[in-house]
PDB file of N, CA and C in Angstrom:
ATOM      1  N   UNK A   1      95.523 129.044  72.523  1.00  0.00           N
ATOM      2  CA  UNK A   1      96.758 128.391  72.180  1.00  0.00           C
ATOM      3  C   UNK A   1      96.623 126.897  72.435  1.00  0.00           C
ATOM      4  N   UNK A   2      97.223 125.961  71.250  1.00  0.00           N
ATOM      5  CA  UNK A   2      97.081 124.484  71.341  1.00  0.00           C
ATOM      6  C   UNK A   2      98.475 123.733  72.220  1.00  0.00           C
ATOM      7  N   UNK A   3      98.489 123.338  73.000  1.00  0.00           N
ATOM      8  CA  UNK A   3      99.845 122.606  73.605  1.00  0.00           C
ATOM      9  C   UNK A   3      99.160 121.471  73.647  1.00  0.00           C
ATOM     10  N   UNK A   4      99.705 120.439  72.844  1.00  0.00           N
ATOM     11  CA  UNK A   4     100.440 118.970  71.973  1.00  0.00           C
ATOM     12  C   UNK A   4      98.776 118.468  72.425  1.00  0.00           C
ATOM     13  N   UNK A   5      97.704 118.893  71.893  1.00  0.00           N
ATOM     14  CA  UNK A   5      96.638 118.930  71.495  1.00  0.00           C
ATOM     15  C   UNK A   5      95.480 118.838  72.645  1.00  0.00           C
ATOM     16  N   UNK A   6      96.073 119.651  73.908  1.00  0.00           N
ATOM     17  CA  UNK A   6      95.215 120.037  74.990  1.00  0.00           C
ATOM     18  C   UNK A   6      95.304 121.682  75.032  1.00  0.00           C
ATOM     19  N   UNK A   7      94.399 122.257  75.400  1.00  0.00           N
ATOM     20  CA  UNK A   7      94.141 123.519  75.241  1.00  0.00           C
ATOM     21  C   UNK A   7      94.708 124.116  76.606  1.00  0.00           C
ATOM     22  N   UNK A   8      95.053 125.408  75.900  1.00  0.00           N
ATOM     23  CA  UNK A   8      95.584 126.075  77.609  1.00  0.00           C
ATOM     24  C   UNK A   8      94.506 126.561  78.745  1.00  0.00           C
ATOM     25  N   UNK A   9      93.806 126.420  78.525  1.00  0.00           N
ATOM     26  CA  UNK A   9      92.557 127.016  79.083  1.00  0.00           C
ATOM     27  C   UNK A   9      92.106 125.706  80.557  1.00  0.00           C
ATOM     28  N   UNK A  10      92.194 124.157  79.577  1.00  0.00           N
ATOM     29  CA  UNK A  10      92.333 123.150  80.456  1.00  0.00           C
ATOM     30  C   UNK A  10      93.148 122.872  81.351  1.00  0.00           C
ATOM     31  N   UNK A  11      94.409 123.432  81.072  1.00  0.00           N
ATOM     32  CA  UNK A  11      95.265 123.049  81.596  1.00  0.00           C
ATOM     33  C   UNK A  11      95.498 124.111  83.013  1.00  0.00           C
ATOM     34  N   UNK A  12      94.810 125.125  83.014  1.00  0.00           N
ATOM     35  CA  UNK A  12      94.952 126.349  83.987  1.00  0.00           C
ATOM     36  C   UNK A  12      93.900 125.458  84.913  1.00  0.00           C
ATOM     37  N   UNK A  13      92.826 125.140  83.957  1.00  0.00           N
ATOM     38  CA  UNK A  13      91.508 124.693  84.864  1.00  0.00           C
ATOM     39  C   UNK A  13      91.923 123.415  85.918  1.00  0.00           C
ATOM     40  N   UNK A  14      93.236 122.479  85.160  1.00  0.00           N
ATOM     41  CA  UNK A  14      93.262 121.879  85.938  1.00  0.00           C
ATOM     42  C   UNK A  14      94.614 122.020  87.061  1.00  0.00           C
ATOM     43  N   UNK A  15      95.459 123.043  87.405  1.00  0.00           N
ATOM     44  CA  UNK A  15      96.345 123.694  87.908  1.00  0.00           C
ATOM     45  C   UNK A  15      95.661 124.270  89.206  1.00  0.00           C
ATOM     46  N   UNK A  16      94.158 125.038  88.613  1.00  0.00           N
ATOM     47  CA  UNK A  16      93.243 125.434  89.735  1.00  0.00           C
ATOM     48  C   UNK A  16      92.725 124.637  90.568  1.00  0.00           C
ATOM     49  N   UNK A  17      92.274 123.418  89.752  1.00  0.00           N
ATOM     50  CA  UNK A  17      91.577 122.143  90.762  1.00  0.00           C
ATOM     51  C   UNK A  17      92.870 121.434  91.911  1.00  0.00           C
ATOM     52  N   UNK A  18      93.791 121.573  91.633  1.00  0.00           N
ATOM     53  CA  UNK A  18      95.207 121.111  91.893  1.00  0.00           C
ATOM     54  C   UNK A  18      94.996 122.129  93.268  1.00  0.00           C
ATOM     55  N   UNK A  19      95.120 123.345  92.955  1.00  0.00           N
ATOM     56  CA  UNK A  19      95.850 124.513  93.919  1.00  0.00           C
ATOM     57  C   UNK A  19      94.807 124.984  95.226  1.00  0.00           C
ATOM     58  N   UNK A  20      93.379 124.239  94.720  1.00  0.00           N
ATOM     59  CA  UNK A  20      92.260 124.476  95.143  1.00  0.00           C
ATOM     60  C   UNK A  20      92.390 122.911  96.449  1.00  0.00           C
ATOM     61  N   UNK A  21      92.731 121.964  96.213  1.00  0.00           N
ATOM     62  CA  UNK A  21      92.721 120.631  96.482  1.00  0.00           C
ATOM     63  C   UNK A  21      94.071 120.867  97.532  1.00  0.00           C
ATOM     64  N   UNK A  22      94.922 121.371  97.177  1.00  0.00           N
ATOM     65  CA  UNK A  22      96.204 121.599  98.178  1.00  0.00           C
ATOM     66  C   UNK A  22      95.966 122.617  99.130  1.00  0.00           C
ATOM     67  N   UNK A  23      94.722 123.725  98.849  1.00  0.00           N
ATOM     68  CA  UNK A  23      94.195 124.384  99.991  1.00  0.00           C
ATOM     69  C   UNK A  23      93.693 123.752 100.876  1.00  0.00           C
ATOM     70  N   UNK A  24      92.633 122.812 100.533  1.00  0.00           N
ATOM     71  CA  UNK A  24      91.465 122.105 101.385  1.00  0.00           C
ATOM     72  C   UNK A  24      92.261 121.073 102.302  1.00  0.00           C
ATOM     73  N   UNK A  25      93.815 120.437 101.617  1.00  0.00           N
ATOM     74  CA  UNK A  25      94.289 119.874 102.474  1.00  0.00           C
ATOM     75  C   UNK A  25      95.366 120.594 103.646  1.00  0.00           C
ATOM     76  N   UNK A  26      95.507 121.325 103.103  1.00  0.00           N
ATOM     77  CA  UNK A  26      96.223 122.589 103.805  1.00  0.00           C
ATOM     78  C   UNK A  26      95.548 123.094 105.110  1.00  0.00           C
ATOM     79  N   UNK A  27      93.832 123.557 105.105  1.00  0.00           N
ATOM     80  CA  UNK A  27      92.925 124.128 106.001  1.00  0.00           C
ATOM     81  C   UNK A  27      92.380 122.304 106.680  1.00  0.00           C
ATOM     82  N   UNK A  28      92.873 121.331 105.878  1.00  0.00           N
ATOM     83  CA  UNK A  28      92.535 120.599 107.331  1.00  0.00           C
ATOM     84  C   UNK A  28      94.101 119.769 108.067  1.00  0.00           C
ATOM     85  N   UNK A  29      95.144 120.480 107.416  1.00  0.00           N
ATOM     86  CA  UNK A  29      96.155 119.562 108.305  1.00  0.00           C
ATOM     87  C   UNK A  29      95.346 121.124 109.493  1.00  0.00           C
ATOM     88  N   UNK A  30      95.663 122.405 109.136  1.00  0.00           N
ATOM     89  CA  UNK A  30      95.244 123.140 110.331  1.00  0.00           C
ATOM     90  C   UNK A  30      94.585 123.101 111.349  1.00  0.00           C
ATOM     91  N   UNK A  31      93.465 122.860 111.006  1.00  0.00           N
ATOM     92  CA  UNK A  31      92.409 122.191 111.561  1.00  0.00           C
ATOM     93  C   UNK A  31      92.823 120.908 112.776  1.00  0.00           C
ATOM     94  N   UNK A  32      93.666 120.019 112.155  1.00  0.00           N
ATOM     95  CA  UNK A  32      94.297 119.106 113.106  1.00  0.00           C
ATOM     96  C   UNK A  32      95.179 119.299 114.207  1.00  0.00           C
ATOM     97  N   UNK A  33      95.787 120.879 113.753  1.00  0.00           N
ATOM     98  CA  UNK A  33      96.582 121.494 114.740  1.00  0.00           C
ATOM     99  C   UNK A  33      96.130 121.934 115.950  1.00  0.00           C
ATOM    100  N   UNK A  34      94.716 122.948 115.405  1.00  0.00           N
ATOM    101  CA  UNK A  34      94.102 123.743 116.513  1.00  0.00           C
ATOM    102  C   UNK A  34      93.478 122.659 117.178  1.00  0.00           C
ATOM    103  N   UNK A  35      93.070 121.675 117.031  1.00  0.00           N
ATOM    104  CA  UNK A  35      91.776 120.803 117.687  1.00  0.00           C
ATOM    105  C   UNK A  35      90.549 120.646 116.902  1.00  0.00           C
ATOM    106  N   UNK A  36      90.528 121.354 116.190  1.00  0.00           N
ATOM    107  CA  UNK A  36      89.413 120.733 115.199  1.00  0.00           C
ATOM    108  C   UNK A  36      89.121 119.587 114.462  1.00  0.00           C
ATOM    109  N   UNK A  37      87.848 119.150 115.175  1.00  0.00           N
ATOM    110  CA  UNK A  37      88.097 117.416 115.134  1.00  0.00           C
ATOM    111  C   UNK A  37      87.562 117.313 113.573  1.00  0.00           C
ATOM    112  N   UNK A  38      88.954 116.573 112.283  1.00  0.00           N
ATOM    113  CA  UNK A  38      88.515 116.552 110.935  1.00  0.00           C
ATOM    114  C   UNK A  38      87.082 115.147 110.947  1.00  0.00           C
ATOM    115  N   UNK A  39      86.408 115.861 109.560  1.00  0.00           N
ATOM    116  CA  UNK A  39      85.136 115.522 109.502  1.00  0.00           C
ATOM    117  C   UNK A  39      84.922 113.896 108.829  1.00  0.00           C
ATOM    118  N   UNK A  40      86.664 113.081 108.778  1.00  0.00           N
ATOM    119  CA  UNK A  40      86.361 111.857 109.188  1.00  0.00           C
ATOM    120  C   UNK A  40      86.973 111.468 110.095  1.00  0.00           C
ATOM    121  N   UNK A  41      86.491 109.756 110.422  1.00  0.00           N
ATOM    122  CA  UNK A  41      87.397 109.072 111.488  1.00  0.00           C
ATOM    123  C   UNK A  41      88.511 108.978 111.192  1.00  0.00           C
ATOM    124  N   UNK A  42      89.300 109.268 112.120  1.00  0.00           N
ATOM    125  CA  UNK A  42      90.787 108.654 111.273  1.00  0.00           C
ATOM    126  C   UNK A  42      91.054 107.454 112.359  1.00  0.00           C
ATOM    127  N   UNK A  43      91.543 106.470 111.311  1.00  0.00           N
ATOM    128  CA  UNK A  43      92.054 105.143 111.690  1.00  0.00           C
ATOM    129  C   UNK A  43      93.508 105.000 112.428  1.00  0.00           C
ATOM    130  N   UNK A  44      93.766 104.122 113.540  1.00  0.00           N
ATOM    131  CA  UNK A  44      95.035 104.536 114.062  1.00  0.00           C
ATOM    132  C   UNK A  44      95.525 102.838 113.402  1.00  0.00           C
ATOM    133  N   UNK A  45      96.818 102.600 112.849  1.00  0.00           N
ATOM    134  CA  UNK A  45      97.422 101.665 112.279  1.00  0.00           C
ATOM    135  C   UNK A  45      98.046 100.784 113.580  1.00  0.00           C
ATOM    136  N   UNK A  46      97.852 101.169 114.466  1.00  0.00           N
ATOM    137  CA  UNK A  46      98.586  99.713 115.496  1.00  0.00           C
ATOM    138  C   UNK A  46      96.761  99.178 115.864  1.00  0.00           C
ATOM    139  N   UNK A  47      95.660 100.322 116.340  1.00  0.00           N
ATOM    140  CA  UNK A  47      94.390  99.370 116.158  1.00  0.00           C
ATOM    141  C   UNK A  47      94.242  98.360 115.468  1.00  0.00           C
ATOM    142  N   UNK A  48      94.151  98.685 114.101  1.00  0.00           N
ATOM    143  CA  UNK A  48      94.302  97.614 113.383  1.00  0.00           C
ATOM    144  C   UNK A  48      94.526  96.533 113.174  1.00  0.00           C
ATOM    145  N   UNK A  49      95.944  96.905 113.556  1.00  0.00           N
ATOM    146  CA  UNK A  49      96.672  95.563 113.610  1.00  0.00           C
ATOM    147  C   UNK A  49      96.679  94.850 114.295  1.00  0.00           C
ATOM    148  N   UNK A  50      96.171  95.509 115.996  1.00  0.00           N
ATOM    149  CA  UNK A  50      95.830  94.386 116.379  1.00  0.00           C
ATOM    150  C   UNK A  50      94.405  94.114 116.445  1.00  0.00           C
ATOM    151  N   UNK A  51      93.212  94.609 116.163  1.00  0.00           N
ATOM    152  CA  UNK A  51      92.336  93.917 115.637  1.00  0.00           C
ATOM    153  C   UNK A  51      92.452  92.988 114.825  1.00  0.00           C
ATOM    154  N   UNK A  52      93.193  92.695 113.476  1.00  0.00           N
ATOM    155  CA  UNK A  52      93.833  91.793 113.041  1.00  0.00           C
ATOM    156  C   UNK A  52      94.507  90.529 113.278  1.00  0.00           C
ATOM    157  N   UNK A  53      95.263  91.073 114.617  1.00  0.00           N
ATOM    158  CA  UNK A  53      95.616  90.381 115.275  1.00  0.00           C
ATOM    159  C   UNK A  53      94.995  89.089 116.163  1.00  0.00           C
ATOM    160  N   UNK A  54      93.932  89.981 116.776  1.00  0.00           N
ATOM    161  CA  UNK A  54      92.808  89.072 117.699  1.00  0.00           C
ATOM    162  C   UNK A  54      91.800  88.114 116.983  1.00  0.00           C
ATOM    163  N   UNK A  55      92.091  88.636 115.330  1.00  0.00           N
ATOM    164  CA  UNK A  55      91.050  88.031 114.850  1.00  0.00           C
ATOM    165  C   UNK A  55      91.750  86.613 114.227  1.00  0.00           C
ATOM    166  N   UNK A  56      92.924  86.631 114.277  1.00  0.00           N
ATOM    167  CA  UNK A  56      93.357  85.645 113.499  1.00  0.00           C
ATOM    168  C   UNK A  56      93.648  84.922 115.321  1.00  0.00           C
ATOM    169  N   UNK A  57      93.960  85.155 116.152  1.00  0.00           N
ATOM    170  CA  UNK A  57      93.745  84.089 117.065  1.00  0.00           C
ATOM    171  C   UNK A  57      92.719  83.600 117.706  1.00  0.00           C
ATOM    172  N   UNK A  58      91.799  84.346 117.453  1.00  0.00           N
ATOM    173  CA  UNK A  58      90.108  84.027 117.803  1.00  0.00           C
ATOM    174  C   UNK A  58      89.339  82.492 116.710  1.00  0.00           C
ATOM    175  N   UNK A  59      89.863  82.828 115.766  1.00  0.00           N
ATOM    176  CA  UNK A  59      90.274  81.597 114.481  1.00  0.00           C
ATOM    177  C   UNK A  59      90.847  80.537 114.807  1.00  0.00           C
ATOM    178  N   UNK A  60      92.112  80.614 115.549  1.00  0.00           N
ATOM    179  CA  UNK A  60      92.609  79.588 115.755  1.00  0.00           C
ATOM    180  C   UNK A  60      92.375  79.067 116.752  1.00  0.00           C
ATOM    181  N   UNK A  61      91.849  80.106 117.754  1.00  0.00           N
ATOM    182  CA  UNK A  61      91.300  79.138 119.497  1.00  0.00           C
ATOM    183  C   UNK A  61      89.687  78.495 118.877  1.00  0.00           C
ATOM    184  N   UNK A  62      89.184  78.976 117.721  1.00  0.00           N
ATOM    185  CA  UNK A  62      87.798  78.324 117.857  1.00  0.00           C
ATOM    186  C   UNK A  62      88.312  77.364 116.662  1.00  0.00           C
ATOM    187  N   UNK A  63      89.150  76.915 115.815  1.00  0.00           N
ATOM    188  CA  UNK A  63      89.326  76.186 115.226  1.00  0.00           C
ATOM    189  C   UNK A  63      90.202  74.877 116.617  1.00  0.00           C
ATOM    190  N   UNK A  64      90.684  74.893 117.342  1.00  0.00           N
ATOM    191  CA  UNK A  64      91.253  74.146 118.149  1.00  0.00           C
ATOM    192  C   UNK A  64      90.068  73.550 118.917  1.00  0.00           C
ATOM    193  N   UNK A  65      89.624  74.436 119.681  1.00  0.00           N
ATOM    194  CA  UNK A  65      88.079  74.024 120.485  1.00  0.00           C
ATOM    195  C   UNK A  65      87.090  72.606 119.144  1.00  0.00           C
ATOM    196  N   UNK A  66      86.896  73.045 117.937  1.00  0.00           N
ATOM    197  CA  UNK A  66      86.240  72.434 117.442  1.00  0.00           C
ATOM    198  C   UNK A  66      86.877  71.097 117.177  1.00  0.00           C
ATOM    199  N   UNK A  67      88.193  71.386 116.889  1.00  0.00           N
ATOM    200  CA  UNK A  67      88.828  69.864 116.903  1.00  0.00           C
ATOM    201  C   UNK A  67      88.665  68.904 118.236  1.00  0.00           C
ATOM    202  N   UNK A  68      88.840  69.880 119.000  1.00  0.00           N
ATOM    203  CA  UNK A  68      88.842  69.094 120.419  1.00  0.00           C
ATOM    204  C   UNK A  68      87.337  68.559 120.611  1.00  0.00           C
ATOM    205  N   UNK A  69      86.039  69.113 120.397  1.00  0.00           N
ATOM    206  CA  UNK A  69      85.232  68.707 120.320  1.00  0.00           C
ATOM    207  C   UNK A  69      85.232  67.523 119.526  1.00  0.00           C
ATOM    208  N   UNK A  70      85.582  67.486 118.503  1.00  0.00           N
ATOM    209  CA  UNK A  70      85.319  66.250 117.141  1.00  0.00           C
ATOM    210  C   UNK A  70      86.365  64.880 117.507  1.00  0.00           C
ATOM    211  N   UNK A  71      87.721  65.183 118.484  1.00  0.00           N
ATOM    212  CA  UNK A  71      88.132  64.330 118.765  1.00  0.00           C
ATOM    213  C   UNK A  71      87.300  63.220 120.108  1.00  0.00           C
ATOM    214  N   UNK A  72      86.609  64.127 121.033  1.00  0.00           N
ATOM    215  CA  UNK A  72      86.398  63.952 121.678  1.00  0.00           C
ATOM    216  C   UNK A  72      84.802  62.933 121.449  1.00  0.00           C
ATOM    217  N   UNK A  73      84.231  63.083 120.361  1.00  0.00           N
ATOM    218  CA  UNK A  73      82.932  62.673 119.732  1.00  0.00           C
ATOM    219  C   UNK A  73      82.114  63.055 120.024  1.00  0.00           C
ATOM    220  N   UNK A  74      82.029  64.479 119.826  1.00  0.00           N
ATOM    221  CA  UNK A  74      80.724  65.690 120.226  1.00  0.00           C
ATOM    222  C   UNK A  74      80.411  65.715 118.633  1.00  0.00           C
ATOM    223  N   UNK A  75      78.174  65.005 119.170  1.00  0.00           N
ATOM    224  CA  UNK A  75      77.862  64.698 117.640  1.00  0.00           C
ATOM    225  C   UNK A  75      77.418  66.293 117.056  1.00  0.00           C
ATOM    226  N   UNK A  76      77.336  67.277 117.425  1.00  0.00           N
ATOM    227  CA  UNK A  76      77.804  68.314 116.925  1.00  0.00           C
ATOM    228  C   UNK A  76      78.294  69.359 116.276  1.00  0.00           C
ATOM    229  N   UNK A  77      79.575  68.669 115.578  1.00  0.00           N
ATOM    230  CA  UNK A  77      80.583  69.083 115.677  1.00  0.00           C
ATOM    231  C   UNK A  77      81.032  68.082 114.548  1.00  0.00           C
ATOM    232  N   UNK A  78      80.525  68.669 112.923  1.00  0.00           N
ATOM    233  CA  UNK A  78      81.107  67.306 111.726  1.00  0.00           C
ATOM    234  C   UNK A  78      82.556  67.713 111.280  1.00  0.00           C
ATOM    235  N   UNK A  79      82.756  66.632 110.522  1.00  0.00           N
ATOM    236  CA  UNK A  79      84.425  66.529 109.839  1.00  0.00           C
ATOM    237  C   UNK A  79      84.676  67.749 109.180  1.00  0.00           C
ATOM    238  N   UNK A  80      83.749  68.122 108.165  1.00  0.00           N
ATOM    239  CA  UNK A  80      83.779  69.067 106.914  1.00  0.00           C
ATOM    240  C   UNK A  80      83.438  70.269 107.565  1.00  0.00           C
ATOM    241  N   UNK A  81      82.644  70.631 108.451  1.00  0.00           N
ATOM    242  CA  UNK A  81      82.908  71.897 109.427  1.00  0.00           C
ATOM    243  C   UNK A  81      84.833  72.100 110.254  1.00  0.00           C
ATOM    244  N   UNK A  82      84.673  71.354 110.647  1.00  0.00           N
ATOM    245  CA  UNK A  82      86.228  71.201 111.433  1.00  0.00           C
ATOM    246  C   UNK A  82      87.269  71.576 110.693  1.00  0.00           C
ATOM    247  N   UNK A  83      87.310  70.832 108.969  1.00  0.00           N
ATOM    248  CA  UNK A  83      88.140  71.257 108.424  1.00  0.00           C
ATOM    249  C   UNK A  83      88.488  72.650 107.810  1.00  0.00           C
ATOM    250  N   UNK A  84      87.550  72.496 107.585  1.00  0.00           N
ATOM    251  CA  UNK A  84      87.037  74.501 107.039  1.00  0.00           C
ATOM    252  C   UNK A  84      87.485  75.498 107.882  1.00  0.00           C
ATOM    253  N   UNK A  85      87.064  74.799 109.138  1.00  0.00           N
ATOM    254  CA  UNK A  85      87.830  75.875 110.690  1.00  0.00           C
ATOM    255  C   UNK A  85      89.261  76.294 110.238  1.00  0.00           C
ATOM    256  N   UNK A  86      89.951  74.702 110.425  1.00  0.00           N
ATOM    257  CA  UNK A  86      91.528  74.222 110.763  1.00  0.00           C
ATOM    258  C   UNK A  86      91.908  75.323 109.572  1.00  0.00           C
ATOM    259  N   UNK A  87      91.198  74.933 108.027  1.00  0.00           N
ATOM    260  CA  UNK A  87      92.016  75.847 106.671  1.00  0.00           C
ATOM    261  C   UNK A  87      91.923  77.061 107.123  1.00  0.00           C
ATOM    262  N   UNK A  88      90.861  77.794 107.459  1.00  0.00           N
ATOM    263  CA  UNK A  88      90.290  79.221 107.722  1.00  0.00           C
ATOM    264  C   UNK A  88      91.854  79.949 108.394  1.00  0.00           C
ATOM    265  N   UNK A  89      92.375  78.805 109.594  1.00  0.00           N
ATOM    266  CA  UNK A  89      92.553  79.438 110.335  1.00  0.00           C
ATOM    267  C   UNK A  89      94.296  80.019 110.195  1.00  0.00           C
ATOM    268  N   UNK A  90      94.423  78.620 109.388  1.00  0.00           N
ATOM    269  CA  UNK A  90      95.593  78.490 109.189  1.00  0.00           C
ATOM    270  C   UNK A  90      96.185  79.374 107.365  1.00  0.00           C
ATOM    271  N   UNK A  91      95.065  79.961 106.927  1.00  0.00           N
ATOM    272  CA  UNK A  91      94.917  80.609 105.423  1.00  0.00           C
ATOM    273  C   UNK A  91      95.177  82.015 106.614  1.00  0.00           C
ATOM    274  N   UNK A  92      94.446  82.604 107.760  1.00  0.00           N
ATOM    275  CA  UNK A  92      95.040  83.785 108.364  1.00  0.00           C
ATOM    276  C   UNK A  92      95.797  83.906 108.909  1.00  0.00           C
ATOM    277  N   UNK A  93      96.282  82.832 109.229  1.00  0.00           N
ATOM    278  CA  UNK A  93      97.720  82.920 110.110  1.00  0.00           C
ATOM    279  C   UNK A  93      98.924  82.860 109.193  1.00  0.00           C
ATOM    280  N   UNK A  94      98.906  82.538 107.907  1.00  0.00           N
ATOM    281  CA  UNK A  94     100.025  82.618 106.405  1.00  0.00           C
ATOM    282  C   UNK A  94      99.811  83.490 105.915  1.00  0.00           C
ATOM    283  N   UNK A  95      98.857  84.660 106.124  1.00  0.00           N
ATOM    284  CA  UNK A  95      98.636  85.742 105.432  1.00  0.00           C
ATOM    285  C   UNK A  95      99.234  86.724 106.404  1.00  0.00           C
ATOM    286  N   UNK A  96      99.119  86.951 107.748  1.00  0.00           N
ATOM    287  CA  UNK A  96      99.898  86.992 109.016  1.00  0.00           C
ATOM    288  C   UNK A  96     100.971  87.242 108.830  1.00  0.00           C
ATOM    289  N   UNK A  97     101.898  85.757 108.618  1.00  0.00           N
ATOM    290  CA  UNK A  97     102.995  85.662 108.366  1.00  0.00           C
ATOM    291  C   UNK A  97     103.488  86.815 107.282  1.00  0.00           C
ATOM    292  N   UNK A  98     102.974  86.380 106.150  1.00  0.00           N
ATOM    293  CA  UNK A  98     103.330  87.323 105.134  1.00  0.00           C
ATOM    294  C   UNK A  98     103.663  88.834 104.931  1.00  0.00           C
ATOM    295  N   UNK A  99     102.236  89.314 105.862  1.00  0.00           N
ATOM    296  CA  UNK A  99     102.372  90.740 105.970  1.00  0.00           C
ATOM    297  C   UNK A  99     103.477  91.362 107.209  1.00  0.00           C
ATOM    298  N   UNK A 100     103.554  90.429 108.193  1.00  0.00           N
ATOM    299  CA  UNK A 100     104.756  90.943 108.672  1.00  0.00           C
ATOM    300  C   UNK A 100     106.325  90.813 108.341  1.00  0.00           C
ATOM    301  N   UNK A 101     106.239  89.865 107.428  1.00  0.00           N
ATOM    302  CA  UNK A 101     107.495  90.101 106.210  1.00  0.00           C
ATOM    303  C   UNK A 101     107.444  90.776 105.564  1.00  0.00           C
ATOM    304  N   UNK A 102     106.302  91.659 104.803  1.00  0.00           N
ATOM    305  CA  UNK A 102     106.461  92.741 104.352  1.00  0.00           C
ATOM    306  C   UNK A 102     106.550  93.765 105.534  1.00  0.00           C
ATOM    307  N   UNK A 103     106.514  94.217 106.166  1.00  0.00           N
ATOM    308  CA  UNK A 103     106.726  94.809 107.022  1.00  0.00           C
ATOM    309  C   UNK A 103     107.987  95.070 107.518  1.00  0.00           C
ATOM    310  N   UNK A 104     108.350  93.946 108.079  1.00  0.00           N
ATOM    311  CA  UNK A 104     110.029  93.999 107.979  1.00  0.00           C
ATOM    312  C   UNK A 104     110.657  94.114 106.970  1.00  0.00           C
ATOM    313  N   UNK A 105     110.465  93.891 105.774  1.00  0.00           N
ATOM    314  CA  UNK A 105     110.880  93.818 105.093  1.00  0.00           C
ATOM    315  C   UNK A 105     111.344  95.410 104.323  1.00  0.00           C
ATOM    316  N   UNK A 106     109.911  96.309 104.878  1.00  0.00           N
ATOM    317  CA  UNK A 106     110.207  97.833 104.221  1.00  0.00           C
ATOM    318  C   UNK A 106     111.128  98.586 105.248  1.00  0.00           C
ATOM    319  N   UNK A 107     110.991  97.826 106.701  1.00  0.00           N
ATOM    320  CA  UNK A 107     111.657  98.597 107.807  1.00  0.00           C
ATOM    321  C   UNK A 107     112.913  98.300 107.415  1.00  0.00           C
ATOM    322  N   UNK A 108     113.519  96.847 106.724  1.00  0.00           N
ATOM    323  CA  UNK A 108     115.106  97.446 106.887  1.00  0.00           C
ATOM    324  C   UNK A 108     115.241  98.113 105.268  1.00  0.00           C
ATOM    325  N   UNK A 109     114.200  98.186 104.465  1.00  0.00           N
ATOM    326  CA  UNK A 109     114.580  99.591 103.379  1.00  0.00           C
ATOM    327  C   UNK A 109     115.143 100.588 103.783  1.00  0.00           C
ATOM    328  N   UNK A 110     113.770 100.949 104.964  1.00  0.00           N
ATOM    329  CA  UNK A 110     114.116 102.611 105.376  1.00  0.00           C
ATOM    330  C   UNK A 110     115.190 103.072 105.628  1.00  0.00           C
ATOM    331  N   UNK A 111     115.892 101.989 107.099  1.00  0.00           N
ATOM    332  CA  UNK A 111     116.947 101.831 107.754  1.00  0.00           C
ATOM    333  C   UNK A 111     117.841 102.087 106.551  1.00  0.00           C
ATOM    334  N   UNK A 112     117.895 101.355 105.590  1.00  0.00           N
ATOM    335  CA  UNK A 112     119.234 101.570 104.887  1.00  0.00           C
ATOM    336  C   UNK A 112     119.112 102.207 103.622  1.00  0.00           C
ATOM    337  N   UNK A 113     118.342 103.052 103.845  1.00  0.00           N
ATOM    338  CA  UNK A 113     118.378 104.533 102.769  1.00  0.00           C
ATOM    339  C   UNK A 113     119.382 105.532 103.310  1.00  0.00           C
ATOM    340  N   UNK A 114     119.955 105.759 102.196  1.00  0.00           N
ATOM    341  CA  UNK A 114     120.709 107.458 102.045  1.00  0.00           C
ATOM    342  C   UNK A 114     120.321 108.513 102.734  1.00  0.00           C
ATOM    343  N   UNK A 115     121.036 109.373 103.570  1.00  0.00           N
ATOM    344  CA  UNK A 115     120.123 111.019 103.770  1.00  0.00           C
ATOM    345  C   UNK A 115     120.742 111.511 102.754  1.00  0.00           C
TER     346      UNK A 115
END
């Protein structure tokens, strides 16, 4: 039988891959229940963030240090390096910004959704 020019045969095949795929996730939420440690890492989202975190102030304490060096006349330590720091640091700290406006920004969605 033709339905609107995919065959029924495909369409079971792909119902199976579907029902087959909702098992495998099925036997590993289980798996997560009993203790069975699933067979990837899973990432925890506040790590992250603050890895993220450290990295964008690790940026800005070594972009400060280098200024302080260059003010100070550590031959060292050139203009066009310094600046690259200062942008670097200040391009992660506006991206920073940003994502925790999105952030807040979905938290008061949630907050003011319907039950």
């Amino acid at each position: 039988m033709n339905v609107g020019g995919i065959d029924k045969s495909k369409i079971d095949a792909m119902v199976a891959q579907l029902k087959a795929a909702a098992a495998r996730m099925e036997g590993s939420a289980e798996n997560a229940v009993s203790g069975v440690a699933p067979s990837a890492p899973k990432l925890d989202f506040a790590d992250a963030l603050k890895s993220s975190l450290d990295q964008v102030s690790a940026a800005q304490h070594s972009s400060q240090e280098m200024g302080k060096k260059f003010a100070m006349g550590d031959d060292s330590v050139n203009l066009s390096d310094m600046m690259i720091s200062m942008q670097k640091a200040s391009i992660s700290f506006q991206t920073t910004i940003q994502v925790r406006n999105k952030l807040v920004s979905a938290y008061h969605d949630i907050m003011n959704m319907q039950i």
